[in-house]
C-alpha atoms as a PDB file:
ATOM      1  CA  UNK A   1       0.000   0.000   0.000  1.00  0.00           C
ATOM      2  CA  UNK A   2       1.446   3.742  -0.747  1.00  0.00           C
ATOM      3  CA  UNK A   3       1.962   6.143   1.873  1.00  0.00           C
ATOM      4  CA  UNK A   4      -1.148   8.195   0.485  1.00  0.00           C
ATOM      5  CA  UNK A   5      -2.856   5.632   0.551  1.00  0.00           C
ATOM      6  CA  UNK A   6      -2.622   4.717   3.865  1.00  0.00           C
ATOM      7  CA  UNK A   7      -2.925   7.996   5.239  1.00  0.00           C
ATOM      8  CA  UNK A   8      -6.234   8.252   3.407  1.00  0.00           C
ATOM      9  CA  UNK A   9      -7.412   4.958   5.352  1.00  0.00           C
ATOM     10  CA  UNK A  10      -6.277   6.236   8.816  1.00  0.00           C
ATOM     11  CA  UNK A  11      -8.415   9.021   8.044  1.00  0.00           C
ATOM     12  CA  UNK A  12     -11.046   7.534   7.614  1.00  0.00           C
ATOM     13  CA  UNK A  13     -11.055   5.051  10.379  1.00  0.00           C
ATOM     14  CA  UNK A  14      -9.863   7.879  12.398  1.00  0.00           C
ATOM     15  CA  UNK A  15     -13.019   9.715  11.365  1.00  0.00           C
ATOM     16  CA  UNK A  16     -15.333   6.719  12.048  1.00  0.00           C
ATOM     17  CA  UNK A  17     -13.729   6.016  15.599  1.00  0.00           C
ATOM     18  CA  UNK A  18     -14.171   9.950  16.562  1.00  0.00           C
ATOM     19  CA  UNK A  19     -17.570  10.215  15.454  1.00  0.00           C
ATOM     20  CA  UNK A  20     -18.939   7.464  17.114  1.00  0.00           C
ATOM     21  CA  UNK A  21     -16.805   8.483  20.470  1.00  0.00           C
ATOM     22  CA  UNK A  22     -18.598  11.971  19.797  1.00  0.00           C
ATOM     23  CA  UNK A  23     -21.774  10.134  19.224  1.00  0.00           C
ATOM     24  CA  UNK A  24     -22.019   7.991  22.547  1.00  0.00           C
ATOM     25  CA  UNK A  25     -20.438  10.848  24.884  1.00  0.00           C
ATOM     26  CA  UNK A  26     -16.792   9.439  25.243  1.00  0.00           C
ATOM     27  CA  UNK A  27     -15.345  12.590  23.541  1.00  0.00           C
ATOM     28  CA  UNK A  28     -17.240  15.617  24.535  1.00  0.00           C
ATOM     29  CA  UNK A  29     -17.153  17.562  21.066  1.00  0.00           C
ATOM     30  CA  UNK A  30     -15.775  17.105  17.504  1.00  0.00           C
ATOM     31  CA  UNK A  31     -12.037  17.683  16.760  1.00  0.00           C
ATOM     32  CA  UNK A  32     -10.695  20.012  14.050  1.00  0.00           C
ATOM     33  CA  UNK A  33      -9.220  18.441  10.944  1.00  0.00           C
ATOM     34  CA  UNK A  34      -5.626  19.962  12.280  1.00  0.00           C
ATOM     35  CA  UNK A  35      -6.252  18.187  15.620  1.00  0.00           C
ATOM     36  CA  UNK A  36      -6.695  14.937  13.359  1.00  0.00           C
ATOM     37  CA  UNK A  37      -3.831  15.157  11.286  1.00  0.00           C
ATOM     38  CA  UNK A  38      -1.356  15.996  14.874  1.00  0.00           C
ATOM     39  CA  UNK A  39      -3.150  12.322  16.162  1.00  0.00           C
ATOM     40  CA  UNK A  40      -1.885  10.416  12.577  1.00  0.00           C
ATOM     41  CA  UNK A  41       1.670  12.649  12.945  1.00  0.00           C
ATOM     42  CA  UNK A  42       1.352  14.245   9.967  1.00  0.00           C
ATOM     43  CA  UNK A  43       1.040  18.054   9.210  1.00  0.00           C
ATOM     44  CA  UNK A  44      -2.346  19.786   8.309  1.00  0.00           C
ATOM     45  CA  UNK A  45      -1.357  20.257   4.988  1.00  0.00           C
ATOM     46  CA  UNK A  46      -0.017  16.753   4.464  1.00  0.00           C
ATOM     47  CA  UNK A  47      -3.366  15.490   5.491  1.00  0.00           C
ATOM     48  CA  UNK A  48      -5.651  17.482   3.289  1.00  0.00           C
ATOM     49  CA  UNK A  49      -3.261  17.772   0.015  1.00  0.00           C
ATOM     50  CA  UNK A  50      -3.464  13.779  -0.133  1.00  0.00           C
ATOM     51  CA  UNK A  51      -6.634  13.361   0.998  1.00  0.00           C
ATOM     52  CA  UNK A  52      -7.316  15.808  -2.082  1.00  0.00           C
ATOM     53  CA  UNK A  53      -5.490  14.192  -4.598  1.00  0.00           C
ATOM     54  CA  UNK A  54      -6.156  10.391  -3.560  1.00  0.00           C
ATOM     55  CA  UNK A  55     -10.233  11.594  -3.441  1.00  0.00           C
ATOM     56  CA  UNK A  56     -10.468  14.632  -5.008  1.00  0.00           C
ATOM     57  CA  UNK A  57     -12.037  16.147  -1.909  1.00  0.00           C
ATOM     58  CA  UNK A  58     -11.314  17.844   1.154  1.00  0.00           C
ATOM     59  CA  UNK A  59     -11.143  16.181   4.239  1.00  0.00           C
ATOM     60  CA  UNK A  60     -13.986  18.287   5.694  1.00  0.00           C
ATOM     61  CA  UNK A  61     -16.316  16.750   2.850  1.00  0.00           C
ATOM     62  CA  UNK A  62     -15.906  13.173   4.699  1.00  0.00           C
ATOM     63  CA  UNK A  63     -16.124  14.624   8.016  1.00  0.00           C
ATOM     64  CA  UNK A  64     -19.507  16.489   7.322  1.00  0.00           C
ATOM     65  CA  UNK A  65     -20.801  13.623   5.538  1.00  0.00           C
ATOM     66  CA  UNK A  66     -20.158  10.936   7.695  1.00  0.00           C
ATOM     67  CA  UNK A  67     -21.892  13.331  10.177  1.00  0.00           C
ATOM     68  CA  UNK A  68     -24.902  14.119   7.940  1.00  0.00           C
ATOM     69  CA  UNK A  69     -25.048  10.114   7.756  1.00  0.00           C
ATOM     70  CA  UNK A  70     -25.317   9.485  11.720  1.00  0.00           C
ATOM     71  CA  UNK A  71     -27.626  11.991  12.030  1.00  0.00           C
ATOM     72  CA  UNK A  72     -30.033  10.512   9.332  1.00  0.00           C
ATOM     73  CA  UNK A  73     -29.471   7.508  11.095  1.00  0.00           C
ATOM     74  CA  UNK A  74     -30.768   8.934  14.306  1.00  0.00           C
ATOM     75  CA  UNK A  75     -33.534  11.160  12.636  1.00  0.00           C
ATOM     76  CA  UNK A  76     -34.946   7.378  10.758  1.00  0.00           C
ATOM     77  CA  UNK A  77     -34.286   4.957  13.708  1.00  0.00           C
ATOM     78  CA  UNK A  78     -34.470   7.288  17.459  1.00  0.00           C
ATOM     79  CA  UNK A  79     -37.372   8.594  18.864  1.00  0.00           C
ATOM     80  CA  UNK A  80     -35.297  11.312  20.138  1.00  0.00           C
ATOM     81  CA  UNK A  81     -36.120  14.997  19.029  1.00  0.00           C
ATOM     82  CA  UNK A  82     -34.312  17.059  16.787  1.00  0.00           C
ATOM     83  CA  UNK A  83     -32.672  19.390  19.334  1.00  0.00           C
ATOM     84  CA  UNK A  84     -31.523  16.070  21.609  1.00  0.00           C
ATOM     85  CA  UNK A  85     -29.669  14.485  18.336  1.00  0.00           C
ATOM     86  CA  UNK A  86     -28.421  17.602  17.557  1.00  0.00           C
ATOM     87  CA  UNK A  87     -26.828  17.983  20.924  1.00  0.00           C
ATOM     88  CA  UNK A  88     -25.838  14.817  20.839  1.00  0.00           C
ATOM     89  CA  UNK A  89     -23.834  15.453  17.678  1.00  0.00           C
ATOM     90  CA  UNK A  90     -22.331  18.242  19.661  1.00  0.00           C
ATOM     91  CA  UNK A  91     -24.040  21.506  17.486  1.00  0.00           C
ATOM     92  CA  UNK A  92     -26.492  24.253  18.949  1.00  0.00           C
ATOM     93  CA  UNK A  93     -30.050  23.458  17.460  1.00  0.00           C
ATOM     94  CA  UNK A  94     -30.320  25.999  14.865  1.00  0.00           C
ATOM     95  CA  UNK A  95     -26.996  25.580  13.891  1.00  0.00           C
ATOM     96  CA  UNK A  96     -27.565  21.927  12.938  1.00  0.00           C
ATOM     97  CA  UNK A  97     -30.981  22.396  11.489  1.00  0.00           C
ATOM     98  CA  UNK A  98     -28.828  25.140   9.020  1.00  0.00           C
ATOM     99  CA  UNK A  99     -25.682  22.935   8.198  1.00  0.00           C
ATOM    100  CA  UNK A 100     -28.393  19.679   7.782  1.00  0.00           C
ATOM    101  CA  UNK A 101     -30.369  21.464   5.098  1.00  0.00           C
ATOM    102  CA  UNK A 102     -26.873  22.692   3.126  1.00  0.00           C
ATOM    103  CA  UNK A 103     -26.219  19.402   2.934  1.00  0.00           C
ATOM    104  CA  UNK A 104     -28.785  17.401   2.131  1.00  0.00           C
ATOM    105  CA  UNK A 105     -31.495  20.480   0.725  1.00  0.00           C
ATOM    106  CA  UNK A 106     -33.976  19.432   3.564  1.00  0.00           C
ATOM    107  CA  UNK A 107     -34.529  20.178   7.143  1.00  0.00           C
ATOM    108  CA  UNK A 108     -34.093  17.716   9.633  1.00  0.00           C
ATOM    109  CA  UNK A 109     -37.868  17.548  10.164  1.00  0.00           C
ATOM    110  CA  UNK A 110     -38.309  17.354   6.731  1.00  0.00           C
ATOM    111  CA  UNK A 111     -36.183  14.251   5.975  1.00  0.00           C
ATOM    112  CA  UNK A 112     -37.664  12.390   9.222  1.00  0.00           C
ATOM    113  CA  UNK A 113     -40.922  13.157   7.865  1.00  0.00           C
ATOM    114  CA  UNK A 114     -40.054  11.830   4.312  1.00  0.00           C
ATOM    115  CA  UNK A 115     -38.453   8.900   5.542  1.00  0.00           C
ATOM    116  CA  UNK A 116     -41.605   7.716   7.612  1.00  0.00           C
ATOM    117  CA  UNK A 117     -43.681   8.064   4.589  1.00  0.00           C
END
């Protein structure tokens, strides 16, 4: 496997570890994609030029969609309200009702809605 490679897999099993540490309250809020690349010992830069050129995208793109996944997840499966999984997920309310609807063109209540139908 090339370096790149294997930077780009750490990442992302980085990123799925975090998440669900975020998720079930072992880590009390998200990490910054700096504070990711200092765990793998690698520079910021490092990390998001080959994450770039092995994907195409930045690193951010993975972390906000594997975020935008879990909270689908939560909206479909949880009886929980919109405001708990969005504290769970670590974001103000309105914050994650705003960055939930740039990403997938719906509200939260929206997609839990469409999903039930």
């Amino acid at each position: 496997m090339r370096r790149s490679e294997e930077i780009v897999s750490q990442y992302f099993a980085f990123l799925e570890k975090h998440i669900q540490d975020v998720i079930s309250g072992t880590t009390p809020e998200f990490m910054e994609v700096n504070e990711i690349a200092g765990k793998l010992a690698i520079s910021h830069k490092h990390l998001t030029d080959t994450i770039k050129k092995e994907t195409g995208k930045h690193p951010c793109y993975f972390y906000d969609a594997k975020i935008i996944l879990e909270a689908k997840g939560m909206l479909i499966t949880s009886g929980k309200s919109i405001a708990e999984i969005a504290r769970i997920l670590t974001y103000d309310p309105s914050n994650f009702s705003k960055f939930f609807k740039k990403m997938t063109g719906f509200t939260p209540g929206e997609f839990r809605i469409s999903k039930k139908k």
